[in-house]
C-alpha atoms as a PDB file:
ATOM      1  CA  UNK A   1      31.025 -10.796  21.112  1.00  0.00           C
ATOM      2  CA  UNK A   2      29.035  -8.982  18.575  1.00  0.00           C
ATOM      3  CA  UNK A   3      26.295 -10.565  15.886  1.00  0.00           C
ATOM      4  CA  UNK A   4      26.242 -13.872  14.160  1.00  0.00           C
ATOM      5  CA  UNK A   5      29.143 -14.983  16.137  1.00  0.00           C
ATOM      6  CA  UNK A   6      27.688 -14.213  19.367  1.00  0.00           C
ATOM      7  CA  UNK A   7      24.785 -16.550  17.524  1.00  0.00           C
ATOM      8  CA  UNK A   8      26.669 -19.605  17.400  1.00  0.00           C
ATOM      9  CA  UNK A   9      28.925 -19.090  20.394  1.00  0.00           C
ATOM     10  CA  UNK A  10      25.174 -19.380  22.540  1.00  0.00           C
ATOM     11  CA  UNK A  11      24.336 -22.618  20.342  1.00  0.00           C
ATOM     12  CA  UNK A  12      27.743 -24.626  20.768  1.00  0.00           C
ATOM     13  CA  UNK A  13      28.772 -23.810  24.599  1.00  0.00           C
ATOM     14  CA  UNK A  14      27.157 -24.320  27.766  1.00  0.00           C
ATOM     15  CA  UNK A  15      24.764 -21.221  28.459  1.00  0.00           C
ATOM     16  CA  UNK A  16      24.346 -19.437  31.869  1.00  0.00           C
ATOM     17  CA  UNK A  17      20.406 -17.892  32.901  1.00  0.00           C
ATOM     18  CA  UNK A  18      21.004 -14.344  32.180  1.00  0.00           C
ATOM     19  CA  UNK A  19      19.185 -13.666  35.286  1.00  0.00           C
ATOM     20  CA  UNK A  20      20.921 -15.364  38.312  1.00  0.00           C
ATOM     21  CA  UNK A  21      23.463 -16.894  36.378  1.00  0.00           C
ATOM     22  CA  UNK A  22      22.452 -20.575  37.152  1.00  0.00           C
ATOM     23  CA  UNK A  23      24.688 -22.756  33.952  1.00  0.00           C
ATOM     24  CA  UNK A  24      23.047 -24.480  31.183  1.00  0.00           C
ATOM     25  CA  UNK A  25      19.854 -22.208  31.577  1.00  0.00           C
ATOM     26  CA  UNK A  26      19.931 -19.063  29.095  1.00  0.00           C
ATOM     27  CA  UNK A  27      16.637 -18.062  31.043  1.00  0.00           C
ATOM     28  CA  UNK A  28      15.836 -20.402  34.526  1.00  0.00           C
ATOM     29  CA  UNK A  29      12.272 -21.493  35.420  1.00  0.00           C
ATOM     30  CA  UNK A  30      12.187 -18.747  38.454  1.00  0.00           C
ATOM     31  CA  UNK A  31      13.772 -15.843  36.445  1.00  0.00           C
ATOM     32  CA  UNK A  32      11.364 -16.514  33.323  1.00  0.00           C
ATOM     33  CA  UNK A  33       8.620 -16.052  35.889  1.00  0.00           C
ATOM     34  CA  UNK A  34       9.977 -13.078  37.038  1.00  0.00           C
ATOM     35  CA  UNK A  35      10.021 -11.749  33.460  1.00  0.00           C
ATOM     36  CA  UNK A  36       7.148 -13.311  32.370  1.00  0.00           C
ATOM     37  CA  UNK A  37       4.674 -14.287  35.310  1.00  0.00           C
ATOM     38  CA  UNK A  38       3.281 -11.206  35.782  1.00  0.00           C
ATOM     39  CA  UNK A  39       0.235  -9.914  33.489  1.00  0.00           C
ATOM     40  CA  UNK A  40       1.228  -6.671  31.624  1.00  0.00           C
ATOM     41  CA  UNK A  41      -0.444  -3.424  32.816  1.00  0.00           C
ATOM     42  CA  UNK A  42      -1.040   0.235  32.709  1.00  0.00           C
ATOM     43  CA  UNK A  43       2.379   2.483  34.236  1.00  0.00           C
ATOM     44  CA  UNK A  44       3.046   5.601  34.776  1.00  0.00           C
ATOM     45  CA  UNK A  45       6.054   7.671  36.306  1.00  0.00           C
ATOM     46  CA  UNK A  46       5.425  10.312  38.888  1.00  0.00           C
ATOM     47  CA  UNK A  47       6.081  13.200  38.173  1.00  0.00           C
ATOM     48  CA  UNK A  48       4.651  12.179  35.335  1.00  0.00           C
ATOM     49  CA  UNK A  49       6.056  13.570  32.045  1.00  0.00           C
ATOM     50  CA  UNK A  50       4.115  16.349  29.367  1.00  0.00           C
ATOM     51  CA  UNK A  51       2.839  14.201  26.474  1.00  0.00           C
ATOM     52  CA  UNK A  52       3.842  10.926  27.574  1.00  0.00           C
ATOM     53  CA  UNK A  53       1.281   8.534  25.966  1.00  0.00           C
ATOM     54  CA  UNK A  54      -0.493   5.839  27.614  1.00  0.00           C
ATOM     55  CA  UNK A  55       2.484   2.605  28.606  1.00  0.00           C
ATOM     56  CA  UNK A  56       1.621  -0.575  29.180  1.00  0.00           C
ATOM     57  CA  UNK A  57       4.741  -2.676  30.985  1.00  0.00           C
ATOM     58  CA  UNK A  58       4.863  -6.470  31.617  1.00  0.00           C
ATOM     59  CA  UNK A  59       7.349  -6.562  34.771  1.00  0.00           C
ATOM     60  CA  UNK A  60       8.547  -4.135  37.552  1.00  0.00           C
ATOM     61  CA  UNK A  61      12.221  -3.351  37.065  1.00  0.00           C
ATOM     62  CA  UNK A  62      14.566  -4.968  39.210  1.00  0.00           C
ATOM     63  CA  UNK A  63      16.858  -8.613  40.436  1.00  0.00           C
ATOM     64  CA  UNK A  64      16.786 -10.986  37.631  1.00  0.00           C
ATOM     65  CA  UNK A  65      14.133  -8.814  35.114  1.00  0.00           C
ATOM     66  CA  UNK A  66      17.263  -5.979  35.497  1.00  0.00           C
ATOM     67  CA  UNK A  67      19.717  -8.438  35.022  1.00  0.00           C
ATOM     68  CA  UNK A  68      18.530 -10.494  32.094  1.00  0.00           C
ATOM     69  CA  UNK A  69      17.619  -6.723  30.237  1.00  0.00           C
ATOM     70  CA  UNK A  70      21.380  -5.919  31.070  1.00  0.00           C
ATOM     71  CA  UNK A  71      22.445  -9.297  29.773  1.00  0.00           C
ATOM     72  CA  UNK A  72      20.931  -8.684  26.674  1.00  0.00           C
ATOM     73  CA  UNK A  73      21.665  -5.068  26.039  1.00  0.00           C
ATOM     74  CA  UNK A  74      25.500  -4.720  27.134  1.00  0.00           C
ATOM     75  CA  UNK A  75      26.865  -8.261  27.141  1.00  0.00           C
ATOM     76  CA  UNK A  76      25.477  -9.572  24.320  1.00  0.00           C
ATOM     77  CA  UNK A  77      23.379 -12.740  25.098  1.00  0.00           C
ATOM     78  CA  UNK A  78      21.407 -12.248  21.662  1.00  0.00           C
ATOM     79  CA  UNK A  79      19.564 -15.678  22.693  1.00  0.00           C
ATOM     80  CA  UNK A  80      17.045 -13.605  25.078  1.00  0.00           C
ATOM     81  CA  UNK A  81      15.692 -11.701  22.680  1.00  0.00           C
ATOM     82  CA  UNK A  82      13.029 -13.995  22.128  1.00  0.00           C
ATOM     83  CA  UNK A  83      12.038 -14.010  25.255  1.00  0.00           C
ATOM     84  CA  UNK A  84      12.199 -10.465  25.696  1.00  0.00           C
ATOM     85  CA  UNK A  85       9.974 -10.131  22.791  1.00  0.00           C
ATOM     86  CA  UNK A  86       7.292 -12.198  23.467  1.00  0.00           C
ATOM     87  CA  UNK A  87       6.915 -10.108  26.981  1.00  0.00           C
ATOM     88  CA  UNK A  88       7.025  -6.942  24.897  1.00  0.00           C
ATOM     89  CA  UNK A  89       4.240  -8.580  22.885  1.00  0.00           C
ATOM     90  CA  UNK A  90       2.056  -9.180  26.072  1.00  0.00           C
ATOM     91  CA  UNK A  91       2.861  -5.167  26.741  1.00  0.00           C
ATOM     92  CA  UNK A  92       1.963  -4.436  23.456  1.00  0.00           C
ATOM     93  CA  UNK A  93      -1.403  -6.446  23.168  1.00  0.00           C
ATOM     94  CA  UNK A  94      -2.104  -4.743  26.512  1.00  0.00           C
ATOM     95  CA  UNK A  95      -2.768  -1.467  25.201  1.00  0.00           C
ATOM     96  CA  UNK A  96      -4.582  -2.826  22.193  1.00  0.00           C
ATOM     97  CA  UNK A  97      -8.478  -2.252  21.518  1.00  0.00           C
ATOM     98  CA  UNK A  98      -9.871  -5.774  22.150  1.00  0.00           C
ATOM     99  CA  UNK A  99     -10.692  -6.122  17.982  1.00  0.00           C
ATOM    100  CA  UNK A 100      -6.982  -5.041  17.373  1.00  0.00           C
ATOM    101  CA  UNK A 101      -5.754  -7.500  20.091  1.00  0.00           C
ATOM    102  CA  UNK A 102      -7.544 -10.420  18.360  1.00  0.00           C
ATOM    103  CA  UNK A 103      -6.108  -9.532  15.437  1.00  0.00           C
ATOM    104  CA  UNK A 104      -9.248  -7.401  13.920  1.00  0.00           C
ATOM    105  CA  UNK A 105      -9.449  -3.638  12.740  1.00  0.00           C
ATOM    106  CA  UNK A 106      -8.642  -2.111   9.433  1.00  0.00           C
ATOM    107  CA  UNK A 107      -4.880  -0.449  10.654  1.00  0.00           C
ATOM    108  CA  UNK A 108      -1.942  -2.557  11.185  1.00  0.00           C
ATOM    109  CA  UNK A 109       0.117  -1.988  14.676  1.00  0.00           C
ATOM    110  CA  UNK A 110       3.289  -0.265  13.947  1.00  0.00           C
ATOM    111  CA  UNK A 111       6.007  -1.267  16.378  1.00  0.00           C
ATOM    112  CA  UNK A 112       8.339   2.358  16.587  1.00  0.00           C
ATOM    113  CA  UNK A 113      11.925   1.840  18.738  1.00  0.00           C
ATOM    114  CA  UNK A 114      13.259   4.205  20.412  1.00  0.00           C
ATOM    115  CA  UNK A 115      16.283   4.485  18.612  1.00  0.00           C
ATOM    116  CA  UNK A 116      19.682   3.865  20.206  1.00  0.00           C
ATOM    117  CA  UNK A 117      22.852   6.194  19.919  1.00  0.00           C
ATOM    118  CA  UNK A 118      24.953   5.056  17.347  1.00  0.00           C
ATOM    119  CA  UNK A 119      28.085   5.075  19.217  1.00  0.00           C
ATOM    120  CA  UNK A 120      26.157   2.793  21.465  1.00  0.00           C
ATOM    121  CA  UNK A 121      24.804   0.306  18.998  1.00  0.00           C
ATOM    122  CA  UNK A 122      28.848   0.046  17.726  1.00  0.00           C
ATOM    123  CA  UNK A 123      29.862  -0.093  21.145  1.00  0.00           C
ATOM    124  CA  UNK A 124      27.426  -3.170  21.915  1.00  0.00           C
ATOM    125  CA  UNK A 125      27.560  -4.311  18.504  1.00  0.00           C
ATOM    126  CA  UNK A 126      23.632  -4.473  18.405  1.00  0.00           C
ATOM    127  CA  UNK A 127      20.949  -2.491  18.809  1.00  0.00           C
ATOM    128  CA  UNK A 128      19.052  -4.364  21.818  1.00  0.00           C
ATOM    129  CA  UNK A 129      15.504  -2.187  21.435  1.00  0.00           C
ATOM    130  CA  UNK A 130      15.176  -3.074  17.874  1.00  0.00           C
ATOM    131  CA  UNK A 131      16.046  -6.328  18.326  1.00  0.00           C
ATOM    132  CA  UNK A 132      13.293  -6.883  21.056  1.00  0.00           C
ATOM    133  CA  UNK A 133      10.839  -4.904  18.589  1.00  0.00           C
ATOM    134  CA  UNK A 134      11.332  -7.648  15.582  1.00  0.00           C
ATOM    135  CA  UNK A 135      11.210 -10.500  18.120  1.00  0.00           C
ATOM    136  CA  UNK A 136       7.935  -9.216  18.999  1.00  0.00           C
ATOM    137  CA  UNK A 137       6.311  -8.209  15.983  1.00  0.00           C
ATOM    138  CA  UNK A 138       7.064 -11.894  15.228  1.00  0.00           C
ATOM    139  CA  UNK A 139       5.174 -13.072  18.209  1.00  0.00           C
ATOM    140  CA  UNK A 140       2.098 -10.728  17.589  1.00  0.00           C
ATOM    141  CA  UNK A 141       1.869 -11.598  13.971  1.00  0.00           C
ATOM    142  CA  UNK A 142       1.813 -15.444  15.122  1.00  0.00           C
ATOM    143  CA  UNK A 143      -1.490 -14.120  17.728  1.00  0.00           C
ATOM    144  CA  UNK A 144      -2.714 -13.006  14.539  1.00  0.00           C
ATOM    145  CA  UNK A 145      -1.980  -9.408  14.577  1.00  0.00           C
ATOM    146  CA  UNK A 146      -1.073  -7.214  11.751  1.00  0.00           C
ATOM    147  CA  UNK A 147       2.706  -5.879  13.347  1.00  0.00           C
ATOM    148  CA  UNK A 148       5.276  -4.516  11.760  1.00  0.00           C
ATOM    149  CA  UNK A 149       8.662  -2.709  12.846  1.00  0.00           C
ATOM    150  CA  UNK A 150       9.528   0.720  12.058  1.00  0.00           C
ATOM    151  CA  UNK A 151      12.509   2.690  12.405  1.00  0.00           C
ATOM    152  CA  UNK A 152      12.215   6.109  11.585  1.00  0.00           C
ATOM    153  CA  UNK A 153      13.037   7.759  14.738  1.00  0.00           C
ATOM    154  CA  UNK A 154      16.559   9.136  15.220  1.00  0.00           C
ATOM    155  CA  UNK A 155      18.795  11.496  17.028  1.00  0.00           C
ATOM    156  CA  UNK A 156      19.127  14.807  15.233  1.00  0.00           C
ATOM    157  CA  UNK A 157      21.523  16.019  18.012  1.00  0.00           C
ATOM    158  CA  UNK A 158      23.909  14.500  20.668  1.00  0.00           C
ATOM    159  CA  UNK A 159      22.667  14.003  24.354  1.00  0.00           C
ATOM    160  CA  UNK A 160      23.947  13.661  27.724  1.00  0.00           C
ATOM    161  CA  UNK A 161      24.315  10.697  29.674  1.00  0.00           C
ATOM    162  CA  UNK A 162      20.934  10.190  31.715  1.00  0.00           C
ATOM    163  CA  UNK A 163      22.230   8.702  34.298  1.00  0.00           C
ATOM    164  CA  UNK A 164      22.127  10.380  37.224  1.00  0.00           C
ATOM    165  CA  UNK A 165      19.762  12.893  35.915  1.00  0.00           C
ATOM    166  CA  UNK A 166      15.904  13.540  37.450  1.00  0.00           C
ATOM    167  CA  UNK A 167      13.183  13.689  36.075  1.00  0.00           C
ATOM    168  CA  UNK A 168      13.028  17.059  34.694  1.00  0.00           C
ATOM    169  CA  UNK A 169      17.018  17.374  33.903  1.00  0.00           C
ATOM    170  CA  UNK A 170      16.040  14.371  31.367  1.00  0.00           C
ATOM    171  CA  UNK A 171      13.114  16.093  30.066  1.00  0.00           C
ATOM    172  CA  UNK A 172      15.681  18.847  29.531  1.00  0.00           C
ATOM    173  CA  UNK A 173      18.231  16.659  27.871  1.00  0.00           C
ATOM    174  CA  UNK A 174      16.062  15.412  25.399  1.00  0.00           C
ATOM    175  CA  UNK A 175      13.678  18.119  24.383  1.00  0.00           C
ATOM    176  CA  UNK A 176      13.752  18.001  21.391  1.00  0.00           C
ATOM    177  CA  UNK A 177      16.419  15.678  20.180  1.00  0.00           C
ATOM    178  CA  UNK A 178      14.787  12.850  17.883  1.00  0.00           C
ATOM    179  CA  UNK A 179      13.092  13.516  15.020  1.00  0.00           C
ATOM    180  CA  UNK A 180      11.296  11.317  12.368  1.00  0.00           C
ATOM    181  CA  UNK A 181      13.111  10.260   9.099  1.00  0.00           C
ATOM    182  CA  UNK A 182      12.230  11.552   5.968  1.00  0.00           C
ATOM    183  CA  UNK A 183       9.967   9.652   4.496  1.00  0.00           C
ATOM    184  CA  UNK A 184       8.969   8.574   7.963  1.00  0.00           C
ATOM    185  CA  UNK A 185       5.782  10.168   8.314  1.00  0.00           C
ATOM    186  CA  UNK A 186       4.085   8.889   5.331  1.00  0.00           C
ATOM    187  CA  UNK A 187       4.487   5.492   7.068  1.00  0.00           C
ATOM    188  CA  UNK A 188       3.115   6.154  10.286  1.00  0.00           C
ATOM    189  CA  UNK A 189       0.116   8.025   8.913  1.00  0.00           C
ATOM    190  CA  UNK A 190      -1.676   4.947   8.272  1.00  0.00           C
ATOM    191  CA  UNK A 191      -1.499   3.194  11.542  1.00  0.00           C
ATOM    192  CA  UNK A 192      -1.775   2.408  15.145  1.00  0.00           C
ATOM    193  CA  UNK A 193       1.733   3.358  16.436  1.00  0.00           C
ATOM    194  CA  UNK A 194       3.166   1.619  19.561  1.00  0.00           C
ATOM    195  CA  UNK A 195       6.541   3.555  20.364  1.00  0.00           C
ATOM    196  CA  UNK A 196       8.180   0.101  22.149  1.00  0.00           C
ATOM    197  CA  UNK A 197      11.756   0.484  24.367  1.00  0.00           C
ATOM    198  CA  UNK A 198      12.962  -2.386  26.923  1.00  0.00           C
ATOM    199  CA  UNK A 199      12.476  -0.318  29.989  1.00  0.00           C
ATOM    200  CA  UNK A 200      10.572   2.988  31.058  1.00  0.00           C
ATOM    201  CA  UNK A 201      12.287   5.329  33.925  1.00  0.00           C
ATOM    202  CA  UNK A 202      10.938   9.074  34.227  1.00  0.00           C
ATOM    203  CA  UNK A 203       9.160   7.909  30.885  1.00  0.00           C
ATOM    204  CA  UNK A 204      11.107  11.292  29.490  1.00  0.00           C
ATOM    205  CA  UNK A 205      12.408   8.993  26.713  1.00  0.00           C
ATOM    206  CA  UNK A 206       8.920   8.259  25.769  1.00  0.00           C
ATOM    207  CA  UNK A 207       7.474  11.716  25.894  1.00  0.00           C
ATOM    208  CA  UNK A 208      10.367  12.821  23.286  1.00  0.00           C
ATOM    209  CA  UNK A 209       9.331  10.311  20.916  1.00  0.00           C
ATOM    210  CA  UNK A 210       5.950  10.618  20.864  1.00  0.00           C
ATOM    211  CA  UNK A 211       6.186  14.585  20.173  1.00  0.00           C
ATOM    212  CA  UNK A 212       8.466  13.776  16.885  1.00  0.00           C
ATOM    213  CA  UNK A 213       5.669  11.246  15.303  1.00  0.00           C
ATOM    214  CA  UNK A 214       2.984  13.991  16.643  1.00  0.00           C
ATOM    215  CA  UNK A 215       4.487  16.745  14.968  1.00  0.00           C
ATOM    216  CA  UNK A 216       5.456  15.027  11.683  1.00  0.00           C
ATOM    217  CA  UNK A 217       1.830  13.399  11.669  1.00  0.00           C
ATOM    218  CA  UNK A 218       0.181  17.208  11.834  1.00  0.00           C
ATOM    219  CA  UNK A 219       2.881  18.223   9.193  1.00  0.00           C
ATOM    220  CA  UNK A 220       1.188  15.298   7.286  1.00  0.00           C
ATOM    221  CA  UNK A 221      -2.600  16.813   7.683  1.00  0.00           C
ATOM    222  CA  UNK A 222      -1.390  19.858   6.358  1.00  0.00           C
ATOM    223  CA  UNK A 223       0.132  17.900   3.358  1.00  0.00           C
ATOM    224  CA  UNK A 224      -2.724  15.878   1.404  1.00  0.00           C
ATOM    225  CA  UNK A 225      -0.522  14.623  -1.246  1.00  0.00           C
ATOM    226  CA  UNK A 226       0.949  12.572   1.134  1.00  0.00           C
ATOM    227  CA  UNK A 227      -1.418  11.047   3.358  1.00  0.00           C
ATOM    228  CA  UNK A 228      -5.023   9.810   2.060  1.00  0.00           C
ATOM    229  CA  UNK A 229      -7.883  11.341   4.430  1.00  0.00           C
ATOM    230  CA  UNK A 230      -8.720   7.607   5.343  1.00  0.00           C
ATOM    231  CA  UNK A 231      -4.941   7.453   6.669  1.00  0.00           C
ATOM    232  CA  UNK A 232      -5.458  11.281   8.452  1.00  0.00           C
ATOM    233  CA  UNK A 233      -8.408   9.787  10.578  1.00  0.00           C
ATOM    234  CA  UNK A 234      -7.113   6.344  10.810  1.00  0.00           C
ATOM    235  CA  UNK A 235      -6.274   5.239  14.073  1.00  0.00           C
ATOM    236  CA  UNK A 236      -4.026   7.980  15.566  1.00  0.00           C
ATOM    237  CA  UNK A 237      -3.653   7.523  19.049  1.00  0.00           C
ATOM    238  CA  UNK A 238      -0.449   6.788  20.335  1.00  0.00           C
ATOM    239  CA  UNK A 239       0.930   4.191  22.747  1.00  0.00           C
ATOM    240  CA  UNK A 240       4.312   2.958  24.292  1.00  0.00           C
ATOM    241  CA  UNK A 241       4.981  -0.534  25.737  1.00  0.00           C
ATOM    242  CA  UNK A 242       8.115  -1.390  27.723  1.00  0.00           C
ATOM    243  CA  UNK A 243       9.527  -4.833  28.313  1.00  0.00           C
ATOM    244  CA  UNK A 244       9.818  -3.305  32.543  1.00  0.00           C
ATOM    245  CA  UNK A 245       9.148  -0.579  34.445  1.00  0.00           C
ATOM    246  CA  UNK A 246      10.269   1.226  37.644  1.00  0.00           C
ATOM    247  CA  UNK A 247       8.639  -0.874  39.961  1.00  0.00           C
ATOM    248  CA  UNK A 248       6.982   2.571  42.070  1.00  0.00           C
ATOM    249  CA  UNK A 249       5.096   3.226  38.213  1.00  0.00           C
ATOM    250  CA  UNK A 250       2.892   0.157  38.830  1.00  0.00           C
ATOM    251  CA  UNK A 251       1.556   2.437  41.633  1.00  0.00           C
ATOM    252  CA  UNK A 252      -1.644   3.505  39.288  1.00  0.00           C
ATOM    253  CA  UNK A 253      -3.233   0.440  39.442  1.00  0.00           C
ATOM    254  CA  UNK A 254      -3.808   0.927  43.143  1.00  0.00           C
ATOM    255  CA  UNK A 255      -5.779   3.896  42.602  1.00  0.00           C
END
């Protein structure tokens, strides 16, 4: 049950925790743990994809974190977004310089979702990533950071379905397939770019989107009517944060 209705319907009736199911709980104490106990760190897949920028995740994928992201994403229970984007916030701040964490530093954070198919977003009625992103833009700008959402990534050709697919079919599936918006670039010249998504598997999804924003940012150098020089050389490393992870990407932080 789609949008605003789906709104009110999780004010006026009894909720269920989206994680275990317990009733009158749209999040339990123990599954908000789960989600949110655990201090966000550094991930990354093995094999590890080409170009895949630095992640930052807040909770190993799996039990109630899998089942409140799937709650959210294909049964509509809008109500966890807020949750979901405070922990994407955490993820977020994570991979922040300590200056930009606090809030400090000349370039604002610019939150980039990976965008959603858009027989997928009318199938769901919603597009879950995005949503997450505003929720936590909202909670980073309350921490005092500078955050703002941008969507200008988008398909500019149809995909298989990944599931079932390795590592390197999905790198093959998506080579190539999103692409920055026009107009796009100019906006993510000028900033510290965080490409956010609600989970991270073979982190092939992340590679792709990083290489559109690279490539339209050197298609900016080349173009000085469109960027200023202070935007060129302002703050452009790339980062992702997920929401979770595959819980055998944590492994890094045992080296």
């Amino acid at each position: 049950m789609p949008g605003w209705w789906q709104d009110l319907t999780d004010l006026v009736l009894p909720a269920e925790c989206g994680g275990c199911g317990r009733p009158r709980a749209a999040l339990c104490a123990q599954c908000r743990e789960a989600l949110c106990g655990a201090v966000p760190c550094r991930v990354s897949p093995d094999p590890r994809p080409p170009g895949l920028p630095v992640v930052h995740a807040a909770a190993p994928y799996g039990n109630s974190v899998r089942a409140v992201l799937l709650a959210h994403k294909e049964r509509g229970a809008l109500g966890l977004a807020v949750p979901l984007g405070a922990v994407l916030a955490g993820a977020v701040r994570a991979g922040l310089p300590d200056d930009a964490a606090r809030g400090g530093g000349d370039a604002p954070v610019l939150l980039v979702p990976v965008p959603s198919a858009r027989a997928a977003v009318r199938a769901r009625g919603h597009d879950p990533v995005r949503r997450i992103a505003l929720a936590a833009a909202g909670e980073l700008r309350r921490g005092g950071v500078r955050a703002r959402v941008l969507g200008v990534l988008r398909h500019r050709r149809a995909v298989a379905d990944q599931a079932g697919l390795n590592s390197r079919q999905r790198q093959a599936n998506l080579r190539g397939a999103l692409e920055v918006t026009a107009g796009g670039g100019r906006l993510v010249a000028g900033g510290r770019v965080v490409i956010v998504d609600d989970l991270m598997t073979t982190g092939a999804t992340l590679a792709e989107a990083a290489r559109a924003i690279r490539d339209v940012r050197t298609e900016s150098k080349g173009q000085t009517s469109l960027v200023t020089a202070r935007e060129i050389t302002c703050e452009n490393t790339i980062t992702a944060a997920v929401v979770a992870s595959s819980p055998d990407s944590f492994g890094i932080n045992r080296n």
